[in-house]
Protein backbone atom coordinates (compact mmCIF):
# COMPACT_ATOMS: atom_id res chain seq x y z
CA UNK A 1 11.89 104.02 -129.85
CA UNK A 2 13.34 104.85 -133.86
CA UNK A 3 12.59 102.51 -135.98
CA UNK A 4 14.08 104.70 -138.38
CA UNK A 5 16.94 106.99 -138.34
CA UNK A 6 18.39 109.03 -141.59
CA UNK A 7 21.15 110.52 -140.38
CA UNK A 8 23.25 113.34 -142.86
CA UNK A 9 22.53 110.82 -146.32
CA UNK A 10 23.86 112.31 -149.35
CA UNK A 11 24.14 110.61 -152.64
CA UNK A 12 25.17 111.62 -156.15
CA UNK A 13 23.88 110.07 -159.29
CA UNK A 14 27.61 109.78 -161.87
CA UNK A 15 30.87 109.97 -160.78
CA UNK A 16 33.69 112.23 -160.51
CA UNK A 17 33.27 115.34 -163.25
CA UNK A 18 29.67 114.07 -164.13
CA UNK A 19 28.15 113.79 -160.58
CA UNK A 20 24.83 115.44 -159.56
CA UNK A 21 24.24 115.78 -155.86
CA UNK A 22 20.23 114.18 -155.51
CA UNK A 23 20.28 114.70 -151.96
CA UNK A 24 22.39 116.92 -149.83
CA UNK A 25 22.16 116.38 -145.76
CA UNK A 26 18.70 114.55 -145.77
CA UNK A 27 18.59 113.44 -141.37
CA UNK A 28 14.73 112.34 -140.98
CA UNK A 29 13.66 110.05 -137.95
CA UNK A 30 10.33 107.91 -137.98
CA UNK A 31 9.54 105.99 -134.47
CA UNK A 32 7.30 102.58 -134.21
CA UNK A 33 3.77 102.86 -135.14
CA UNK A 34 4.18 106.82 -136.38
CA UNK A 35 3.37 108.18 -139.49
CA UNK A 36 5.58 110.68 -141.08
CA UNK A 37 4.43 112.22 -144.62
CA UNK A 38 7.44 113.95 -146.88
CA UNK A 39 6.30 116.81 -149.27
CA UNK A 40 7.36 118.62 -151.63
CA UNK A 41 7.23 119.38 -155.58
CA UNK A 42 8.37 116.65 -158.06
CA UNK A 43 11.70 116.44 -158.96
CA UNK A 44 12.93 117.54 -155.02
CA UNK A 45 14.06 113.88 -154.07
CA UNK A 46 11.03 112.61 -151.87
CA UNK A 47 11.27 109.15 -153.86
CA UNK A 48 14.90 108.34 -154.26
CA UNK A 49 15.24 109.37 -150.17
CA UNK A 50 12.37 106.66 -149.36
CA UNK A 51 13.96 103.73 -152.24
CA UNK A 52 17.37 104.70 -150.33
CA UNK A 53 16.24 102.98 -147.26
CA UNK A 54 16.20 99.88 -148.88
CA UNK A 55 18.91 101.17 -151.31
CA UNK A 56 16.86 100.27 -153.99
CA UNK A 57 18.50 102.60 -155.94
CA UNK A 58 20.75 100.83 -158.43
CA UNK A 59 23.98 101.70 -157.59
CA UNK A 60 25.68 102.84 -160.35
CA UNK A 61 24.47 104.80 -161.91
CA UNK A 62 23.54 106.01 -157.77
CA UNK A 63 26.69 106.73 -155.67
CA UNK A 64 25.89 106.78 -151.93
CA UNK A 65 28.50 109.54 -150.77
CA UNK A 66 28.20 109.92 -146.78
CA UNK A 67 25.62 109.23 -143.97
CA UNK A 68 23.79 106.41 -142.60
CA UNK A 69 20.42 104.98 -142.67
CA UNK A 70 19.69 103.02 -139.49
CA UNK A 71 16.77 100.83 -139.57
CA UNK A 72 16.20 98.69 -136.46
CA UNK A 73 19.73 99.89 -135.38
CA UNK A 74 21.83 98.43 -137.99
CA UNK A 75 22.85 100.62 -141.24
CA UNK A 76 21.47 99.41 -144.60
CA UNK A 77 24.39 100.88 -146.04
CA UNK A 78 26.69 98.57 -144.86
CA UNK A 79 24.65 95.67 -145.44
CA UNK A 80 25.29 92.46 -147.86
CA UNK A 81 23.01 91.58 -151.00
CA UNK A 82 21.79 88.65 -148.80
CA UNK A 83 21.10 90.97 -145.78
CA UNK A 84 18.85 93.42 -147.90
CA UNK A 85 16.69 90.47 -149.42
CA UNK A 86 15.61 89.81 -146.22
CA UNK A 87 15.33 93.84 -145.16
CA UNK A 88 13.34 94.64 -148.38
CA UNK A 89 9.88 93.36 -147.70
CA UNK A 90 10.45 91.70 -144.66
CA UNK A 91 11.26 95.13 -142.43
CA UNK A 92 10.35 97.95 -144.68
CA UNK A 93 7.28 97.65 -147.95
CA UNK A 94 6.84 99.44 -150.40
CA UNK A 95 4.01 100.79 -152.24
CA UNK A 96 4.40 102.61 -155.44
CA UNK A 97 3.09 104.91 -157.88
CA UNK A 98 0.86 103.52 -160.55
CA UNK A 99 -0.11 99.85 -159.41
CA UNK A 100 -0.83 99.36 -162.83
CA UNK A 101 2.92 99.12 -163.71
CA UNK A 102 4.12 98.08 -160.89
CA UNK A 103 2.39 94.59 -160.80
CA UNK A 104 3.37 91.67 -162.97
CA UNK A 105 0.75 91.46 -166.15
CA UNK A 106 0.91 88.26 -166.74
CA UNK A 107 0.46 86.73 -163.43
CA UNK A 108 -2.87 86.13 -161.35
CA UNK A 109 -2.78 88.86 -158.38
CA UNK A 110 -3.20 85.82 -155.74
CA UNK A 111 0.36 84.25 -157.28
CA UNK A 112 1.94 87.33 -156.90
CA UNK A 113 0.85 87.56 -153.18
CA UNK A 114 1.77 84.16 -152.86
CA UNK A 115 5.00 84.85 -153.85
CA UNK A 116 5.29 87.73 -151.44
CA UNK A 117 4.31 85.49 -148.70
CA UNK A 118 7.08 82.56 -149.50
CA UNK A 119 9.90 84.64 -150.06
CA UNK A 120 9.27 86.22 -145.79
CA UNK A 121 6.57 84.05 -144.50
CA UNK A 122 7.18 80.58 -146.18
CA UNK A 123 5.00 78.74 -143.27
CA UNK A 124 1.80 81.27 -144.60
CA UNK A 125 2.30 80.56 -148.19
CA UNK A 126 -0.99 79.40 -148.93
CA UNK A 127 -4.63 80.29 -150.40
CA UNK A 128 -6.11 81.04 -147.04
CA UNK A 129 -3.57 83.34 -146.26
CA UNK A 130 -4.09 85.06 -149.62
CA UNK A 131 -7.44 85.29 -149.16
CA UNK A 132 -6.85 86.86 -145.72
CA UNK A 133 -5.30 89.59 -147.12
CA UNK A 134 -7.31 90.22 -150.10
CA UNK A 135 -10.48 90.52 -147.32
CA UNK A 136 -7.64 93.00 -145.21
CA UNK A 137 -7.76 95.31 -147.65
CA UNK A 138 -11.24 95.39 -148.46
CA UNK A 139 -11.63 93.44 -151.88
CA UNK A 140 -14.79 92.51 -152.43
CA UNK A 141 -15.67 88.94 -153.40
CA UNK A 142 -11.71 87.93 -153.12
CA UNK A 143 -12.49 83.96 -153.53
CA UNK A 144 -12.95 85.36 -157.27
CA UNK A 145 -10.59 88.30 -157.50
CA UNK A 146 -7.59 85.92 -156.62
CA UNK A 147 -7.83 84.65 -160.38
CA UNK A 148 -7.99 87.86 -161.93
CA UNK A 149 -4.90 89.21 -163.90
CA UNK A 150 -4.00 93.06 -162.76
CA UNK A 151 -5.67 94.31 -166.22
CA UNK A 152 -9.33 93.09 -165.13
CA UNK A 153 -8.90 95.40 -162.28
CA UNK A 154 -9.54 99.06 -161.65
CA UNK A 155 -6.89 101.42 -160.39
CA UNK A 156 -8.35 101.27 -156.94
CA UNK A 157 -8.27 97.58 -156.47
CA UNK A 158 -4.68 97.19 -158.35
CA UNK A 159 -3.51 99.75 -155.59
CA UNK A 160 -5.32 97.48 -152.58
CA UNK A 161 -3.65 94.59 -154.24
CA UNK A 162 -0.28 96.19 -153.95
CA UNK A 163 -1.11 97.43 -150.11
CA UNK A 164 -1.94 93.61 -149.80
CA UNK A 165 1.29 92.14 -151.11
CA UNK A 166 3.23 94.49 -148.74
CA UNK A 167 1.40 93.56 -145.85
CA UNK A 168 2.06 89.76 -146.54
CA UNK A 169 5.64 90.10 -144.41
CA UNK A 170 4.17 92.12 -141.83
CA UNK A 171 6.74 94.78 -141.98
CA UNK A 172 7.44 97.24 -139.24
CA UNK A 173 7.89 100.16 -141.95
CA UNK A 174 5.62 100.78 -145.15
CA UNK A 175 6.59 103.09 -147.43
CA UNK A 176 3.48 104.52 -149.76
CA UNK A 177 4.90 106.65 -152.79
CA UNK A 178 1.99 108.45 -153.47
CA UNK A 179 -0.60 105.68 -153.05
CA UNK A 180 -3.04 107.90 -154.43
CA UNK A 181 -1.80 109.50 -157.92
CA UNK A 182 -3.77 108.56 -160.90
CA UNK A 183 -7.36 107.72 -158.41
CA UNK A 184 -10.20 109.69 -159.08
CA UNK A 185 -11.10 111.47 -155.05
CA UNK A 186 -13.31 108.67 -153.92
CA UNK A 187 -10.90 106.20 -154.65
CA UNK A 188 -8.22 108.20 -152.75
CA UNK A 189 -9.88 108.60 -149.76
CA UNK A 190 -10.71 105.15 -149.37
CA UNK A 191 -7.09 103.76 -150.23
CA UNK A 192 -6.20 106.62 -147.48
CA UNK A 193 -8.98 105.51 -144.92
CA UNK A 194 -7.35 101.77 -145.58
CA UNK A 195 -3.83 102.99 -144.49
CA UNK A 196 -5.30 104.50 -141.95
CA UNK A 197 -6.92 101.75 -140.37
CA UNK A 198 -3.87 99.37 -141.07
CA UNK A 199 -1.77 101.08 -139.55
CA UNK A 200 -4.23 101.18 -136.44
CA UNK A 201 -4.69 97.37 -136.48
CA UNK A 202 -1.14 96.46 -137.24
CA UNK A 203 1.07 98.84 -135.35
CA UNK A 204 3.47 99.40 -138.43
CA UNK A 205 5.12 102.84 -139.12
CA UNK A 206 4.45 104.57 -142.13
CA UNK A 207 6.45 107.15 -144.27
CA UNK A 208 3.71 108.75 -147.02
CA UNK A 209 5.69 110.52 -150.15
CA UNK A 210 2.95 113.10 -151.53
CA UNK A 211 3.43 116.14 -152.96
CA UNK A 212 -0.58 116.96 -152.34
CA UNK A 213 -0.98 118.66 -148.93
CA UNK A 214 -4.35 118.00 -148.53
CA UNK A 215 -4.27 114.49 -147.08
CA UNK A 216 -1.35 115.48 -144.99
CA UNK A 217 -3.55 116.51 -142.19
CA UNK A 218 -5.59 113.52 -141.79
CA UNK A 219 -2.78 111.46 -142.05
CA UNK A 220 0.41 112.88 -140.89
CA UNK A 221 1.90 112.84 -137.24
CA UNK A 222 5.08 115.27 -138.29
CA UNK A 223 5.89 116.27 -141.71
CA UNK A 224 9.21 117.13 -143.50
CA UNK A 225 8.90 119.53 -146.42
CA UNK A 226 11.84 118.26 -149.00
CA UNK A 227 13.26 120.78 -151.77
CA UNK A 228 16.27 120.58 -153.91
CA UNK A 229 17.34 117.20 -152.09
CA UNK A 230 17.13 118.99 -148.78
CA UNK A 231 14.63 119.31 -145.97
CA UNK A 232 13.86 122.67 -145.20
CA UNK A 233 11.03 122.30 -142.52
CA UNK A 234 10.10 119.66 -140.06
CA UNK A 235 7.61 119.77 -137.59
CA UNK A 236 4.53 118.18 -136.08
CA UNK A 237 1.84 117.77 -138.58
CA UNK A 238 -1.10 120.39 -136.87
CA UNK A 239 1.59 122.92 -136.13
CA UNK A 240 2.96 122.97 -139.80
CA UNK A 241 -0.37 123.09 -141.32
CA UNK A 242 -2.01 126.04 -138.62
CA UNK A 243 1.86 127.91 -138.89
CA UNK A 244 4.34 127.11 -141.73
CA UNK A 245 7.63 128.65 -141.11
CA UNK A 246 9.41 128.63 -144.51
CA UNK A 247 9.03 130.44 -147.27
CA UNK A 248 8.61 127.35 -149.41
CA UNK A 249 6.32 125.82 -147.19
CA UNK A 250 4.01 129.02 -147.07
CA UNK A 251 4.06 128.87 -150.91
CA UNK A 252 3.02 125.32 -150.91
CA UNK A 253 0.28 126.09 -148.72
CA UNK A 254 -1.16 128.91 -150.58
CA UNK A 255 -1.00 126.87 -153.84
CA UNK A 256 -3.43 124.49 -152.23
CA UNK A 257 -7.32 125.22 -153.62
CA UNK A 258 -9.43 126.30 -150.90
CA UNK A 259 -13.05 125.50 -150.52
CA UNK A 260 -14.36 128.56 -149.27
CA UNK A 261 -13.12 132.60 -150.84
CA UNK A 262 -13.31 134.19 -154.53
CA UNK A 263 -10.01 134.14 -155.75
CA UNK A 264 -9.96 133.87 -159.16
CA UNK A 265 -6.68 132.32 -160.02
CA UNK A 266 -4.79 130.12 -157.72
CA UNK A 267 -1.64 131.55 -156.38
CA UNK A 268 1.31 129.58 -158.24
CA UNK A 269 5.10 129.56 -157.25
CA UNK A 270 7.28 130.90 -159.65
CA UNK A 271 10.08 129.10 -161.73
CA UNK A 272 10.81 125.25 -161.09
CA UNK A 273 12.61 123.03 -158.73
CA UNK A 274 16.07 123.19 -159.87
CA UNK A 275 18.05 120.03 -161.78
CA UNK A 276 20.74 118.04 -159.70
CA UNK A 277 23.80 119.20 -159.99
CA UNK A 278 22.92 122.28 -161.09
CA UNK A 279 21.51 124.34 -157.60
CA UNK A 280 22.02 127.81 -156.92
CA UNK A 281 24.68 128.79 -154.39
CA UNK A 282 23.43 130.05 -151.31
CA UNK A 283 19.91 128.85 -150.32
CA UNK A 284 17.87 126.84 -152.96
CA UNK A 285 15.28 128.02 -153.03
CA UNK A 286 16.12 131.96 -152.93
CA UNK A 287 15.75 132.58 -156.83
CA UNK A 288 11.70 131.63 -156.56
CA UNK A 289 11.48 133.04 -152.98
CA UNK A 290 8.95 136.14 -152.57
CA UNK A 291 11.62 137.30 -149.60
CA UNK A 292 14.57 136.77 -150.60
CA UNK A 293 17.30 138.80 -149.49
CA UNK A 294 20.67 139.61 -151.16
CA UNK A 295 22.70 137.46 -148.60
CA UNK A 296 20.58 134.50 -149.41
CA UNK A 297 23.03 133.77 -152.03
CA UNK A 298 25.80 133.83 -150.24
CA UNK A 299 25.52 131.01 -147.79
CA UNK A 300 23.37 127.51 -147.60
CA UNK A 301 21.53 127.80 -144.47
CA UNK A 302 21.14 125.21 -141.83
CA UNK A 303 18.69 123.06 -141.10
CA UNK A 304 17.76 124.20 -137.18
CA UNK A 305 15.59 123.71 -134.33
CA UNK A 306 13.94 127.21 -133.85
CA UNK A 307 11.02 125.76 -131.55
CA UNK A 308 10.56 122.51 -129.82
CA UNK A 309 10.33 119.96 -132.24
CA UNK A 310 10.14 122.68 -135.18
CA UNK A 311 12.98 122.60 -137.55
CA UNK A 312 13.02 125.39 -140.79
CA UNK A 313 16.11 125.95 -143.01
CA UNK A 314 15.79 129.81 -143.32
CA UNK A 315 17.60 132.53 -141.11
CA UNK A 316 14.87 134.63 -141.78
CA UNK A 317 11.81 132.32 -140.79
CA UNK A 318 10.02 134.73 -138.34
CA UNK A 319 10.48 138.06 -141.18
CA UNK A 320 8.16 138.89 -143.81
């Protein structure tokens, strides 16, 4: 069953003359208890597709333009203020970048959590509950830590605090916008082993925003690669990884360090991810493409289904 269905969203950011297409076409389909990881540079609209489902995008200066997002069967689009309280932390969490920011200074984490918990789960709103998910996520000591203010924390227990205050409503959808950005490598792959085993324990689906492809694999069951506010490859997570398709996706994957060889430089792709509003006719990503053809210009291509569950947005996938 979908718990999630994205189905041809496109959105602008201004109006009329001024309007900059963020994402162009975006379909993407997550079922219960899955994990689906979107990648890509910055700047390619991995974070303002994943705030969309809760449309917290503020809207203006965001213009939603055409498409649907179903979650649970009923379009958040179409939904009332009223309807989307409930939606945003009671169906879909979110974790974002830099915990730091993100939580309130000037509160003690366990009010914060508490406040989570009475806004979707009024009936759990107490200390035990707190503490509950404080132990969850692996803080140590938590009858102490539930005092602390966010700045007595590290990074990596300010992001478990964050993981904790989205599990308080037991969504059925967690969003994680790069968990891991800012965490020194140990930290990362025990916020990652955490998600992991939450999601195990819980049954909840999980989209992970990342633009490093080297925790896709141990985390991923499919994977859409996002560029210039489109996808341009989906496909299960093993197959994309052993046999990217796209051009973009092959550069990606050659820009990754690799543990064993003697290069000397790493291999880097050319140019930048264009600005909204301002993308090249034809296909995007043709002016930083290493095949490229002349007729690449001409025509966007479109997104399709070259094998079984494999999706690539390039005519000329299976040509070097």
């Amino acid at each position: 069953m979908n718990l999630l269905e994205i189905k041809a969203l496109k959105m602008d950011f201004g109006a009329g003359a001024w309007a900059a297409r963020a994402i162009d076409g975006v379909s993407l389909v997550i079922g219960a208890g899955e994990t689906v990881c979107l990648v890509g540079e910055s700047g390619c609209g991995k974070s303002v597709t994943a705030q969309s489902i809760a449309r917290l995008v503020p809207s203006p200066p965001a213009h939603y333009v055409g498409g649907e997002i179903l979650l649970n069967g009923r379009d958040t689009l179409k939904m009332s203020p009223r309807e989307l309280r409930g939606l945003r932390g009671g169906v879909v969490s979110y974790i974002f970048q830099e915990p730091g920011a993100a939580l309130n200074p000037v509160f003690r984490i366990g009010a914060q959590i508490r406040e989570s918990l009475k806004l979707h789960r009024p009936e759990k709103a107490s200390a035990a509950e707190v503490l509950r998910l404080l132990k969850l996520v692996g803080i140590p000591a938590p009858e102490s830590r539930i005092k602390n203010y966010p700045f007595e924390m590290s990074g990596g227990m300010q992001q478990r605090v964050m993981i904790a205050m989205a599990l308080a409503s037991e969504p059925k959808l967690l969003v994680a916008d790069e968990p891991t950005t800012a965490l020194d490598v140990t930290i990362q792959a025990q916020i990652l082993d955490l998600l992991r085993d939450l999601k195990q324990r819980l049954g909840m689906a999980i989209l992970l925003i990342t633009h490093n492809l080297g925790i896709v694999g141990d985390m991923a069951d499919r994977v859409a690669v996002m560029y210039a506010g489109q996808i341009v490859e989906l496909a299960a997570a093993r197959e994309l990884l052993r046999r990217p398709l796209h051009p973009y996706t092959k550069a990606l994957m050659n820009s990754v360090p690799k543990l064993h060889g003697t290069a000397a430089r790493l291999a880097a792709i050319p140019g930048n991810v264009p600005r909204n509003g301002d993308f090249p006719p034809g296909c995007r990503f043709a002016p930083r493409c290493p095949v490229a053809r002349p007729e690449c210009a001409e025509k966007i291509p479109e997104l399709v289904e070259v094998e079984p569950g494999r999706w690539v947005r390039c005519p000329f996938w299976n040509r070097e």
